[in-house]
C-alpha atoms as a PDB file:
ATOM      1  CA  UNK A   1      -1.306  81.643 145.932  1.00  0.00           C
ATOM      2  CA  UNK A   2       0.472  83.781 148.488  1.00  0.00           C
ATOM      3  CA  UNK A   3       3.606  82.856 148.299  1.00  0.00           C
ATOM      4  CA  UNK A   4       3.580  82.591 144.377  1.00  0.00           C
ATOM      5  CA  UNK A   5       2.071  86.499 144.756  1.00  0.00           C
ATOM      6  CA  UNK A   6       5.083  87.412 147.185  1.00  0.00           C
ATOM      7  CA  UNK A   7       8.183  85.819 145.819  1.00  0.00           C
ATOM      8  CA  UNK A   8       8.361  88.673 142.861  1.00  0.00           C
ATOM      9  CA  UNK A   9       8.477  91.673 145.434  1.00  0.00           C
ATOM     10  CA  UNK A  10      11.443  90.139 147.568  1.00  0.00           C
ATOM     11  CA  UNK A  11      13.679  90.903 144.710  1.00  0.00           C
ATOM     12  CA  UNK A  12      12.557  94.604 144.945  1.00  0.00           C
ATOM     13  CA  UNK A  13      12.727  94.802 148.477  1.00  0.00           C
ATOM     14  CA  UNK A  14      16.834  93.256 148.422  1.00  0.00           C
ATOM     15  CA  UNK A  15      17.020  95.839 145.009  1.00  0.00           C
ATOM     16  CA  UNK A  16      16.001  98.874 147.167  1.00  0.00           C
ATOM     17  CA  UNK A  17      18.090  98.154 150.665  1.00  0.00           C
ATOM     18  CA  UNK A  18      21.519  97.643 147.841  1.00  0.00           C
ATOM     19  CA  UNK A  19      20.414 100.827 146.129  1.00  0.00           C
ATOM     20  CA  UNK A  20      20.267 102.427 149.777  1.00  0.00           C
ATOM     21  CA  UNK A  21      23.126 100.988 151.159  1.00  0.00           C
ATOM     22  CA  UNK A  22      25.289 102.052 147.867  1.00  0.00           C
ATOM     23  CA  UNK A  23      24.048 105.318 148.541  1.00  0.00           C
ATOM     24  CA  UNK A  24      24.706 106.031 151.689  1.00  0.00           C
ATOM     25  CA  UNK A  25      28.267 104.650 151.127  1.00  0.00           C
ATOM     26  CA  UNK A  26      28.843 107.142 148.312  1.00  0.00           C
ATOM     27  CA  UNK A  27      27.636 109.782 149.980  1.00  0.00           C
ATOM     28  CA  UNK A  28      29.511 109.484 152.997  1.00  0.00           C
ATOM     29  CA  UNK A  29      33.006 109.012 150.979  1.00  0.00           C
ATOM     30  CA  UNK A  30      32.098 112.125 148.830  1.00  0.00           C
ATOM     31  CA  UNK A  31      31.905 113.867 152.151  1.00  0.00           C
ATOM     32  CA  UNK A  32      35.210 112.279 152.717  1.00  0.00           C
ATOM     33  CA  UNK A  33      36.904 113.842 150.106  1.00  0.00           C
ATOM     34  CA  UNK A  34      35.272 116.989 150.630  1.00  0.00           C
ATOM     35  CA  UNK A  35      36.491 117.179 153.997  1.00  0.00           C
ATOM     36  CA  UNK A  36      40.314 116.179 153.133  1.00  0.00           C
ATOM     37  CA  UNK A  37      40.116 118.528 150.558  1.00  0.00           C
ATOM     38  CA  UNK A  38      38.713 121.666 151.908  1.00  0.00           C
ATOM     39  CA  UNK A  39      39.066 121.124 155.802  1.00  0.00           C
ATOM     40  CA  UNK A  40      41.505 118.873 157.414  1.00  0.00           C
ATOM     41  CA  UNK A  41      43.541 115.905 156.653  1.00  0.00           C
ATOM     42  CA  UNK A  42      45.585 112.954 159.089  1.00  0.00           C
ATOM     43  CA  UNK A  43      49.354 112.146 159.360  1.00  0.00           C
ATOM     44  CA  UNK A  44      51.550 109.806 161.040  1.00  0.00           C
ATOM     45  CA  UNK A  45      54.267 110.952 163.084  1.00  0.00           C
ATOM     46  CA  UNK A  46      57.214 109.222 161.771  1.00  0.00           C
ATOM     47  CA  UNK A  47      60.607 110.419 164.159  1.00  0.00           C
ATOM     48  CA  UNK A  48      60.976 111.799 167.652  1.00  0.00           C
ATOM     49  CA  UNK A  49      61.897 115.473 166.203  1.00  0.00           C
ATOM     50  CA  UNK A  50      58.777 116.648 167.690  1.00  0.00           C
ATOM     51  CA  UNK A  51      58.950 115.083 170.952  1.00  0.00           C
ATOM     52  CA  UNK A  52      57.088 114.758 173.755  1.00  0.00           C
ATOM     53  CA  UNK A  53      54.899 117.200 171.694  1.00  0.00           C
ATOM     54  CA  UNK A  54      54.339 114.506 169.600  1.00  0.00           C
ATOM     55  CA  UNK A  55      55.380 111.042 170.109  1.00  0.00           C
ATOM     56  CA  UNK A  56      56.214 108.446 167.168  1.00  0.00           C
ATOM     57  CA  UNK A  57      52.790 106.899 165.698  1.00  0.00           C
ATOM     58  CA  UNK A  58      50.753 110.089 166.547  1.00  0.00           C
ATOM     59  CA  UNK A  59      47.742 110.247 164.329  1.00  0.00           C
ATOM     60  CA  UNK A  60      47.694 114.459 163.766  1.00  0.00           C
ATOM     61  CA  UNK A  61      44.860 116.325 162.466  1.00  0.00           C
ATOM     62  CA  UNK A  62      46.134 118.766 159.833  1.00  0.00           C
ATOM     63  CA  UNK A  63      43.520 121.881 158.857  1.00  0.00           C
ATOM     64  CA  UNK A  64      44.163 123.259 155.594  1.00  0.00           C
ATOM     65  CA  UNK A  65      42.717 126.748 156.002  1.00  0.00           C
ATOM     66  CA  UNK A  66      46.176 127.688 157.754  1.00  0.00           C
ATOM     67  CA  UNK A  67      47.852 128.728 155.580  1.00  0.00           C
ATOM     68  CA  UNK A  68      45.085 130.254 153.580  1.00  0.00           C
ATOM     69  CA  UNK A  69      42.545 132.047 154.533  1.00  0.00           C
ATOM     70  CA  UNK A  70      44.450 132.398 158.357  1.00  0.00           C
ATOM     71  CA  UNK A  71      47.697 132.975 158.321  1.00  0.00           C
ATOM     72  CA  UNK A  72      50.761 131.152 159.789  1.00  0.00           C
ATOM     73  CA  UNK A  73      51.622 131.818 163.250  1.00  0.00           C
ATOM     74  CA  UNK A  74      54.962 131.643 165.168  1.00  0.00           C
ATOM     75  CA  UNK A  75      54.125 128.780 167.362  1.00  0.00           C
ATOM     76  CA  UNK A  76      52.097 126.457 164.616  1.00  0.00           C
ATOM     77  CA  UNK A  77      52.648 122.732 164.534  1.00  0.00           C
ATOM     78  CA  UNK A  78      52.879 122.787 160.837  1.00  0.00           C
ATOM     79  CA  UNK A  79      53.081 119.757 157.935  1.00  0.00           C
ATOM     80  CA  UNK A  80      55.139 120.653 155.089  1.00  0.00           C
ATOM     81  CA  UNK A  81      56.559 119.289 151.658  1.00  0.00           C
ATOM     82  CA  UNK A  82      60.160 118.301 151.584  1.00  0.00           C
ATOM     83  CA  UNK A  83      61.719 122.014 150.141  1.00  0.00           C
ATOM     84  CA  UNK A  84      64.075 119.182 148.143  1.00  0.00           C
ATOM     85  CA  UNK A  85      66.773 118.053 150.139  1.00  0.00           C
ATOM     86  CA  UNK A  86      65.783 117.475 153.832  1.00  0.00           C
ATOM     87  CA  UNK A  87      64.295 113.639 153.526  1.00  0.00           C
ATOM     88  CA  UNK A  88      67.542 111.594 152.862  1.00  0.00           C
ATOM     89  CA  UNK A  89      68.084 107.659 152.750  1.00  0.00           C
ATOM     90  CA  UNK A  90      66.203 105.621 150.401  1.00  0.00           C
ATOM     91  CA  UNK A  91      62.857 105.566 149.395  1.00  0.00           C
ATOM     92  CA  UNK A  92      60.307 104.525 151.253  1.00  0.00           C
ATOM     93  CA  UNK A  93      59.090 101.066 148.842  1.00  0.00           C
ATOM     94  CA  UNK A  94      55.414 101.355 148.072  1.00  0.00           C
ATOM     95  CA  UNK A  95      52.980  98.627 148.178  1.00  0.00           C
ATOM     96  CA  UNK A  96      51.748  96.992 144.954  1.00  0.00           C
ATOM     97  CA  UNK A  97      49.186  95.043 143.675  1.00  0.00           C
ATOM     98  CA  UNK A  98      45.436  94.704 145.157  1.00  0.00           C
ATOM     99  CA  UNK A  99      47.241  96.030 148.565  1.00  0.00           C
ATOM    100  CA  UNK A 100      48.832  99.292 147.045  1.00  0.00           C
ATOM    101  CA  UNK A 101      45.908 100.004 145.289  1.00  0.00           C
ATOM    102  CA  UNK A 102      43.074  99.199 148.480  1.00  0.00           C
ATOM    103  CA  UNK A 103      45.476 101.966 150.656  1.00  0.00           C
ATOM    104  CA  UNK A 104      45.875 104.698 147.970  1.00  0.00           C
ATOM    105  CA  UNK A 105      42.440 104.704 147.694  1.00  0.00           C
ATOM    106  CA  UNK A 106      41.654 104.823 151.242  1.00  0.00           C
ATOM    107  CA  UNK A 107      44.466 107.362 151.880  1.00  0.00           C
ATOM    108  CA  UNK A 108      42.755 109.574 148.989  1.00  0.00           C
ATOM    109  CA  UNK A 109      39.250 109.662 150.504  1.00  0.00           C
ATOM    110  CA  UNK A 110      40.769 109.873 153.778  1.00  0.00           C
ATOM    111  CA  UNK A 111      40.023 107.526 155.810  1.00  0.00           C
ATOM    112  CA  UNK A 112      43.727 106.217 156.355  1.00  0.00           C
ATOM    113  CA  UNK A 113      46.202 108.965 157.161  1.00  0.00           C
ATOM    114  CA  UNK A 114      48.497 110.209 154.679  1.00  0.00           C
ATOM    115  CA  UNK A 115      52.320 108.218 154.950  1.00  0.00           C
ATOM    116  CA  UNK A 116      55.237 110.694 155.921  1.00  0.00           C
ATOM    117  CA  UNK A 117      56.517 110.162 152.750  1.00  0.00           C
ATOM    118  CA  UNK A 118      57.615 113.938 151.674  1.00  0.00           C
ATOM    119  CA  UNK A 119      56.295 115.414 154.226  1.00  0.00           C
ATOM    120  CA  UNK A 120      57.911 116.747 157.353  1.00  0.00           C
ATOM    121  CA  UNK A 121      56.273 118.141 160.882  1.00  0.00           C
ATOM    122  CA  UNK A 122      57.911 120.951 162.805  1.00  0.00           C
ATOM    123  CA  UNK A 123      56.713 124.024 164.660  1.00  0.00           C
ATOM    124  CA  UNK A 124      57.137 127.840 163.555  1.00  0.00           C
ATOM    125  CA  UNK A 125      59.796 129.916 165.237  1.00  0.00           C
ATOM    126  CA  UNK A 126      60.625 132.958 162.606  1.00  0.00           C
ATOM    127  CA  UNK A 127      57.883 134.359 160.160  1.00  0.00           C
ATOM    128  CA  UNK A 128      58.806 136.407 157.063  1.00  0.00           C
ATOM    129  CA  UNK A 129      61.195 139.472 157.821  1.00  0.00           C
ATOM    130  CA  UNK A 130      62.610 138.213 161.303  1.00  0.00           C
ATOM    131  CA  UNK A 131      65.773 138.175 162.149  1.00  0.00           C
ATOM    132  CA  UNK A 132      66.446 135.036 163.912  1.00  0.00           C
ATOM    133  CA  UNK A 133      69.696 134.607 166.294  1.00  0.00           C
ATOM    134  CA  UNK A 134      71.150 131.997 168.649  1.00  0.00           C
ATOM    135  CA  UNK A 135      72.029 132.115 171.246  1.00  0.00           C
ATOM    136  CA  UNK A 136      72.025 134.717 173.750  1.00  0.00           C
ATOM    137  CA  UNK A 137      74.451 135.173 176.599  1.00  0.00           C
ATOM    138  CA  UNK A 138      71.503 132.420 178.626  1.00  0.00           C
ATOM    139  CA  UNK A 139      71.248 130.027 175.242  1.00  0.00           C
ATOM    140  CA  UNK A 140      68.147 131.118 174.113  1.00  0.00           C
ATOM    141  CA  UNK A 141      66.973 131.879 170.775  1.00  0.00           C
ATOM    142  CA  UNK A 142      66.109 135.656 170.035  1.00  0.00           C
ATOM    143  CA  UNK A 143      63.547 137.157 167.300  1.00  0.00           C
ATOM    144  CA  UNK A 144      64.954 140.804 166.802  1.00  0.00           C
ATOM    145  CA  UNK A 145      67.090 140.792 169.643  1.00  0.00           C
ATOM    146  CA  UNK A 146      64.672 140.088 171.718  1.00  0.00           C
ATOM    147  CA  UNK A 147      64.830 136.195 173.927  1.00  0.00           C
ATOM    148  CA  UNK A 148      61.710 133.483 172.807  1.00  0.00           C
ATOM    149  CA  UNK A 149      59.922 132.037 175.561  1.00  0.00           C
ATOM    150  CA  UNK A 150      59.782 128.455 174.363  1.00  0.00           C
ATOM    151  CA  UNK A 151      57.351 126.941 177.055  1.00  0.00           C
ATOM    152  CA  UNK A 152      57.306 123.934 174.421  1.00  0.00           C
ATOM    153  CA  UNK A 153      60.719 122.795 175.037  1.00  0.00           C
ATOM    154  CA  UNK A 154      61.124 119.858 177.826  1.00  0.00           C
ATOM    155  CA  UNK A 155      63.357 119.799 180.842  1.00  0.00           C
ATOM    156  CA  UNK A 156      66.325 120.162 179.972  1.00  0.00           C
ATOM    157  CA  UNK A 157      66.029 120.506 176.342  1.00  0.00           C
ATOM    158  CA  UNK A 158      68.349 123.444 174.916  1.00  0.00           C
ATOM    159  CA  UNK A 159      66.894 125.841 172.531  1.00  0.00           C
ATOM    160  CA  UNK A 160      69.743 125.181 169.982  1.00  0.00           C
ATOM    161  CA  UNK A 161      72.946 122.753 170.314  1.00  0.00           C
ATOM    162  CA  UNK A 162      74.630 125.531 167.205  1.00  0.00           C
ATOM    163  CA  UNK A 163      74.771 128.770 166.969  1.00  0.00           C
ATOM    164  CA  UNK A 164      72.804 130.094 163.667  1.00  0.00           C
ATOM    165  CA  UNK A 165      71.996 133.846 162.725  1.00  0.00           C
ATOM    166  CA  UNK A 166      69.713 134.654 159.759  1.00  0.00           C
ATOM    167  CA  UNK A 167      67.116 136.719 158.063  1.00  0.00           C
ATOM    168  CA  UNK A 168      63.860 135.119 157.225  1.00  0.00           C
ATOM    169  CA  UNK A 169      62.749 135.954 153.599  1.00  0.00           C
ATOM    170  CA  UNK A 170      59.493 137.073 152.581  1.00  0.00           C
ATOM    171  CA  UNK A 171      57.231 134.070 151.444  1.00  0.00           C
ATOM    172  CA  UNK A 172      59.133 131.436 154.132  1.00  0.00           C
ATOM    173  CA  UNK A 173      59.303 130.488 157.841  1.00  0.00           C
ATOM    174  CA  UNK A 174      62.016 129.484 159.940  1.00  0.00           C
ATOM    175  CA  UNK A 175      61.228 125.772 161.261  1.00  0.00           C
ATOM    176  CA  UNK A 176      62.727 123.631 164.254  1.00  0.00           C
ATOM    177  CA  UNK A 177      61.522 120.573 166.136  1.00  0.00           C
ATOM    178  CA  UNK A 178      60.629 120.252 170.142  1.00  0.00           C
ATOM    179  CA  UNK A 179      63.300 117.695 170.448  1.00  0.00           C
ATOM    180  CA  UNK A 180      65.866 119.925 169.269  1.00  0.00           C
ATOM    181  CA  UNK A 181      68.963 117.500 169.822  1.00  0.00           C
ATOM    182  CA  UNK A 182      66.745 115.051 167.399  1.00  0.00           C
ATOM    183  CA  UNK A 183      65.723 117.536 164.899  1.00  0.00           C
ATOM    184  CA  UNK A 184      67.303 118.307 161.764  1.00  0.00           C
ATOM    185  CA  UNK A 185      65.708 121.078 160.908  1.00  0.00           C
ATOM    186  CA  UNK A 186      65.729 124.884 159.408  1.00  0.00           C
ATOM    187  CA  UNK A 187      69.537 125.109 161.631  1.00  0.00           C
ATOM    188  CA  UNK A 188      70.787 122.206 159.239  1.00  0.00           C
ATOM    189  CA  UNK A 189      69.805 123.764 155.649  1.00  0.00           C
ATOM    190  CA  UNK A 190      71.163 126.796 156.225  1.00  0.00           C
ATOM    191  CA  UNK A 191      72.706 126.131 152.551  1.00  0.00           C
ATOM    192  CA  UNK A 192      69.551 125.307 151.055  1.00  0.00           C
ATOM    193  CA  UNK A 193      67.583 127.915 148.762  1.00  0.00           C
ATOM    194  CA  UNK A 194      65.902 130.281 151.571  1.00  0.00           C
ATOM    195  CA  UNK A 195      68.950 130.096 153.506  1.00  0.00           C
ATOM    196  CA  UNK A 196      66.579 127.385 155.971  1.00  0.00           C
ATOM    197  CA  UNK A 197      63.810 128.454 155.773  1.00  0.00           C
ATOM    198  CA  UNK A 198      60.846 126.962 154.272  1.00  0.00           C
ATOM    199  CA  UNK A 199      58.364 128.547 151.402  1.00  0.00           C
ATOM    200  CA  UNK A 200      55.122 128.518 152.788  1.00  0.00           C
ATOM    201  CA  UNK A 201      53.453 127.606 149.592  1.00  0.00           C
ATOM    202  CA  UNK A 202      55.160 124.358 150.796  1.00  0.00           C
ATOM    203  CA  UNK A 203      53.373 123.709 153.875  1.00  0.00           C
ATOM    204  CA  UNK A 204      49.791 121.387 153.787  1.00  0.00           C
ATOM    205  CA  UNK A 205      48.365 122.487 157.108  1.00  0.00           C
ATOM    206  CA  UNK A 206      48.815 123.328 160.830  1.00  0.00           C
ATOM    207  CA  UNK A 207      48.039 120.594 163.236  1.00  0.00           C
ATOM    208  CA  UNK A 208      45.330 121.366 165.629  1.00  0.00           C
ATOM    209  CA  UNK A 209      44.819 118.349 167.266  1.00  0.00           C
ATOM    210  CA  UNK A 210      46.368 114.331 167.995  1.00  0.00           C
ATOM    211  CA  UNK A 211      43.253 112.152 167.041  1.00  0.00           C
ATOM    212  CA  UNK A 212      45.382 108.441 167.860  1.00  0.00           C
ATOM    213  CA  UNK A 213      45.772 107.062 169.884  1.00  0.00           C
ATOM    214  CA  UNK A 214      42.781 108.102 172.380  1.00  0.00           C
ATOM    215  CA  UNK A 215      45.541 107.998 175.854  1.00  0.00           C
ATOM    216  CA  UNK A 216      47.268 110.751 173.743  1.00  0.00           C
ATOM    217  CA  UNK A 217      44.171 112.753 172.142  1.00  0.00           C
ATOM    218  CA  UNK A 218      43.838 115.998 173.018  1.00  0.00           C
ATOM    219  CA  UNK A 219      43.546 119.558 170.832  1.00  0.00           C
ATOM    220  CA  UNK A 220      46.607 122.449 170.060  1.00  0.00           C
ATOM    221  CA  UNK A 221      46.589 125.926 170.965  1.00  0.00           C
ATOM    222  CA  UNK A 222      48.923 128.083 170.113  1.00  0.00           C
ATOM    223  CA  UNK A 223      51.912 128.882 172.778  1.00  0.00           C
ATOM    224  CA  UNK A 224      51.837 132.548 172.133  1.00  0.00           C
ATOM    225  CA  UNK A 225      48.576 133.646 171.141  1.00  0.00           C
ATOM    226  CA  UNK A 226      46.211 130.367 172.727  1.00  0.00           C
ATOM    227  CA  UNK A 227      44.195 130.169 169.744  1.00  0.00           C
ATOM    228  CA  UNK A 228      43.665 126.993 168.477  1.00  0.00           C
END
Protein backbone atom coordinates (compact mmCIF):
# COMPACT_ATOMS: atom_id res chain seq x y z
CA UNK A 1 0.00 0.00 0.00
CA UNK A 2 2.84 2.43 0.54
CA UNK A 3 4.81 1.97 -2.04
CA UNK A 4 1.85 1.62 -4.60
CA UNK A 5 0.73 5.27 -2.83
CA UNK A 6 4.41 6.67 -3.43
CA UNK A 7 5.54 5.52 -6.81
CA UNK A 8 3.09 8.31 -8.59
CA UNK A 9 4.78 11.35 -6.71
CA UNK A 10 8.47 10.31 -7.70
CA UNK A 11 7.66 11.33 -11.17
CA UNK A 12 6.70 14.83 -9.81
CA UNK A 13 9.46 15.13 -7.62
CA UNK A 14 12.23 14.21 -10.89
CA UNK A 15 9.48 16.71 -13.00
CA UNK A 16 10.12 19.61 -10.54
CA UNK A 17 14.19 19.28 -9.90
CA UNK A 18 14.31 19.22 -14.37
CA UNK A 19 11.94 22.17 -14.34
CA UNK A 20 14.44 23.81 -11.70
CA UNK A 21 17.48 22.84 -13.09
CA UNK A 22 16.26 24.14 -16.76
CA UNK A 23 15.60 27.20 -15.07
CA UNK A 24 18.33 28.07 -13.44
CA UNK A 25 20.35 27.21 -16.62
CA UNK A 26 18.30 29.70 -18.64
CA UNK A 27 18.50 32.17 -16.39
CA UNK A 28 22.02 32.22 -15.87
CA UNK A 29 22.79 32.22 -19.86
CA UNK A 30 20.23 35.12 -20.27
CA UNK A 31 22.43 36.89 -17.79
CA UNK A 32 25.16 35.82 -20.06
CA UNK A 33 24.09 37.55 -22.89
CA UNK A 34 23.08 40.44 -21.01
CA UNK A 35 26.40 40.88 -19.71
CA UNK A 36 28.31 40.43 -23.25
CA UNK A 37 25.97 42.67 -24.55
CA UNK A 38 25.74 45.59 -22.31
CA UNK A 39 28.98 45.20 -20.09
CA UNK A 40 32.02 43.36 -21.09
CA UNK A 41 33.08 40.71 -23.41
CA UNK A 42 36.58 38.15 -23.65
CA UNK A 43 39.29 37.91 -26.39
CA UNK A 44 42.24 35.95 -27.17
CA UNK A 45 45.41 37.53 -27.77
CA UNK A 46 46.50 36.23 -31.01
CA UNK A 47 50.35 37.96 -31.89
CA UNK A 48 53.08 39.46 -29.76
CA UNK A 49 52.16 43.19 -31.04
CA UNK A 50 51.15 43.93 -27.61
CA UNK A 51 53.92 42.48 -25.77
CA UNK A 52 54.88 41.94 -22.57
CA UNK A 53 51.64 43.99 -22.03
CA UNK A 54 49.99 41.20 -23.23
CA UNK A 55 51.44 37.94 -24.02
CA UNK A 56 50.03 35.43 -26.82
CA UNK A 57 46.89 33.36 -25.35
CA UNK A 58 45.87 36.24 -22.96
CA UNK A 59 42.24 35.90 -22.12
CA UNK A 60 41.31 40.05 -22.04
CA UNK A 61 38.29 41.45 -20.57
CA UNK A 62 36.84 43.99 -23.01
CA UNK A 63 34.07 46.67 -21.38
CA UNK A 64 31.86 48.05 -23.85
CA UNK A 65 30.84 51.30 -22.16
CA UNK A 66 34.29 52.78 -23.53
CA UNK A 67 33.60 54.00 -26.10
CA UNK A 68 30.13 55.06 -25.18
CA UNK A 69 29.02 56.48 -22.47
CA UNK A 70 33.11 57.19 -21.38
CA UNK A 71 35.10 58.24 -23.79
CA UNK A 72 38.39 56.92 -25.31
CA UNK A 73 41.49 57.78 -23.64
CA UNK A 74 45.11 58.14 -24.92
CA UNK A 75 46.56 55.23 -23.14
CA UNK A 76 43.43 52.58 -23.63
CA UNK A 77 44.14 48.97 -24.46
CA UNK A 78 41.48 48.98 -27.04
CA UNK A 79 39.75 45.95 -29.38
CA UNK A 80 38.81 47.08 -32.69
CA UNK A 81 37.28 45.86 -36.13
CA UNK A 82 39.65 45.41 -38.98
CA UNK A 83 39.14 49.28 -40.73
CA UNK A 84 39.45 46.79 -44.08
CA UNK A 85 42.82 46.11 -44.92
CA UNK A 86 45.05 45.47 -41.83
CA UNK A 87 44.30 41.46 -41.28
CA UNK A 88 46.11 39.90 -44.36
CA UNK A 89 46.81 36.08 -45.22
CA UNK A 90 44.05 33.74 -45.53
CA UNK A 91 41.15 33.17 -43.68
CA UNK A 92 41.04 31.81 -40.65
CA UNK A 93 38.82 28.15 -41.64
CA UNK A 94 35.84 27.88 -39.35
CA UNK A 95 34.66 24.83 -37.72
CA UNK A 96 31.61 22.96 -39.05
CA UNK A 97 29.21 20.63 -38.15
CA UNK A 98 27.97 19.77 -34.39
CA UNK A 99 31.56 21.42 -33.40
CA UNK A 100 31.06 24.85 -35.27
CA UNK A 101 27.77 25.09 -34.15
CA UNK A 102 28.46 23.94 -30.01
CA UNK A 103 31.35 27.08 -30.13
CA UNK A 104 29.26 29.78 -31.92
CA UNK A 105 26.84 29.28 -29.51
CA UNK A 106 29.01 29.36 -26.60
CA UNK A 107 31.02 32.30 -28.05
CA UNK A 108 27.48 34.17 -28.43
CA UNK A 109 26.37 33.77 -24.80
CA UNK A 110 29.80 34.28 -23.79
CA UNK A 111 31.13 31.89 -22.13
CA UNK A 112 34.07 31.15 -24.69
CA UNK A 113 35.96 34.25 -25.76
CA UNK A 114 35.41 35.76 -28.98
CA UNK A 115 38.29 34.36 -31.87
CA UNK A 116 40.63 37.26 -33.19
CA UNK A 117 39.10 36.86 -36.28
CA UNK A 118 38.57 40.73 -37.43
CA UNK A 119 39.49 42.05 -34.63
CA UNK A 120 42.75 43.67 -33.68
CA UNK A 121 44.22 44.89 -30.02
CA UNK A 122 46.41 47.95 -29.72
CA UNK A 123 46.70 50.85 -27.31
CA UNK A 124 45.71 54.66 -27.98
CA UNK A 125 48.46 57.15 -28.68
CA UNK A 126 46.66 60.22 -30.72
CA UNK A 127 42.88 61.15 -30.12
CA UNK A 128 40.90 63.24 -32.63
CA UNK A 129 42.66 66.64 -33.63
CA UNK A 130 46.35 65.68 -32.55
CA UNK A 131 49.03 66.12 -34.38
CA UNK A 132 51.15 63.16 -34.05
CA UNK A 133 55.09 63.26 -34.98
CA UNK A 134 58.10 60.95 -34.79
CA UNK A 135 60.63 61.25 -33.75
CA UNK A 136 62.23 63.88 -31.86
CA UNK A 137 65.90 64.75 -31.79
CA UNK A 138 65.85 61.64 -28.52
CA UNK A 139 63.39 59.16 -30.76
CA UNK A 140 60.42 59.76 -29.06
CA UNK A 141 57.05 60.26 -30.28
CA UNK A 142 55.51 63.86 -29.74
CA UNK A 143 51.62 64.90 -29.45
CA UNK A 144 51.74 68.71 -30.48
CA UNK A 145 55.26 69.07 -30.24
CA UNK A 146 55.36 68.06 -27.13
CA UNK A 147 57.58 64.29 -26.19
CA UNK A 148 55.03 61.12 -24.84
CA UNK A 149 56.13 59.49 -21.84
CA UNK A 150 55.53 55.90 -22.86
CA UNK A 151 56.18 54.10 -19.43
CA UNK A 152 54.50 51.07 -21.41
CA UNK A 153 57.28 50.45 -23.68
CA UNK A 154 59.99 47.67 -22.46
CA UNK A 155 63.71 48.01 -22.18
CA UNK A 156 64.92 48.78 -24.94
CA UNK A 157 61.94 49.00 -27.05
CA UNK A 158 62.02 52.22 -29.44
CA UNK A 159 59.01 54.32 -29.66
CA UNK A 160 58.98 54.03 -33.53
CA UNK A 161 61.56 52.11 -35.96
CA UNK A 162 59.97 55.03 -38.98
CA UNK A 163 59.52 58.25 -38.93
CA UNK A 164 55.60 59.20 -39.47
CA UNK A 165 53.95 62.77 -39.11
CA UNK A 166 50.14 63.17 -39.25
CA UNK A 167 46.96 64.79 -38.20
CA UNK A 168 44.41 62.71 -36.45
CA UNK A 169 40.85 63.30 -37.90
CA UNK A 170 37.86 63.90 -36.00
CA UNK A 171 35.89 60.57 -35.33
CA UNK A 172 39.44 58.31 -35.27
CA UNK A 173 42.47 57.48 -33.07
CA UNK A 174 45.92 56.93 -33.84
CA UNK A 175 46.83 53.17 -32.75
CA UNK A 176 50.30 51.34 -32.14
CA UNK A 177 51.30 48.18 -30.30
CA UNK A 178 53.80 47.82 -27.05
CA UNK A 179 56.03 45.69 -29.11
CA UNK A 180 56.54 48.25 -31.59
CA UNK A 181 59.22 46.32 -33.80
CA UNK A 182 56.23 43.51 -33.95
CA UNK A 183 53.40 45.77 -34.57
CA UNK A 184 51.95 46.69 -37.72
CA UNK A 185 49.97 49.18 -36.81
CA UNK A 186 48.42 52.92 -37.43
CA UNK A 187 52.52 53.75 -38.83
CA UNK A 188 51.84 51.01 -41.61
CA UNK A 189 48.31 52.32 -43.06
CA UNK A 190 49.28 55.53 -43.41
CA UNK A 191 47.56 55.02 -47.03
CA UNK A 192 44.49 53.71 -45.71
CA UNK A 193 41.19 55.95 -45.47
CA UNK A 194 41.98 58.11 -42.14
CA UNK A 195 45.42 58.41 -43.19
CA UNK A 196 46.07 55.44 -40.07
CA UNK A 197 44.03 56.08 -38.01
CA UNK A 198 41.15 54.14 -36.90
CA UNK A 199 37.20 55.28 -36.75
CA UNK A 200 36.18 54.80 -33.41
CA UNK A 201 32.78 53.59 -34.33
CA UNK A 202 35.16 50.65 -35.14
CA UNK A 203 36.42 49.81 -31.86
CA UNK A 204 34.31 46.99 -29.45
CA UNK A 205 35.79 47.94 -26.10
CA UNK A 206 38.81 48.92 -23.93
CA UNK A 207 40.44 46.15 -22.05
CA UNK A 208 40.43 46.57 -18.38
CA UNK A 209 41.68 43.55 -17.22
CA UNK A 210 43.68 39.82 -18.30
CA UNK A 211 41.20 37.19 -16.79
CA UNK A 212 43.60 33.85 -18.22
CA UNK A 213 45.54 32.58 -17.33
CA UNK A 214 45.40 33.23 -13.35
CA UNK A 215 49.82 33.61 -13.17
CA UNK A 216 49.02 36.54 -15.58
CA UNK A 217 45.59 38.03 -14.10
CA UNK A 218 45.67 41.21 -12.96
CA UNK A 219 43.43 44.64 -13.82
CA UNK A 220 44.48 47.93 -16.34
CA UNK A 221 44.77 51.38 -15.40
CA UNK A 222 45.38 53.84 -17.50
CA UNK A 223 49.23 55.13 -17.94
CA UNK A 224 48.28 58.73 -17.94
CA UNK A 225 45.31 59.31 -16.03
CA UNK A 226 45.36 55.76 -13.54
CA UNK A 227 41.83 55.20 -13.98
CA UNK A 228 40.88 51.95 -14.72
Amino acid sequence: MTSSSASPKAPSRAWAWVKEIAILIVSALVLSVLIKAFLFQSFWIPSESMETTLDVGDRILVTQWRPGPLDVRRGDIVVFEDPGTWIGGAPVEEAGGVEGAVKDALTFVGLLPEDTGNHLVKRVVGLPGETIECCDDLGRVTVDGVPLDEPYLDAGILPSDREFSTTVPLGYVWVMGDNRPASADSRYHMGDPGGGSIPIDAIVGTSFAIAWPLEHATVFTNPFSGDL
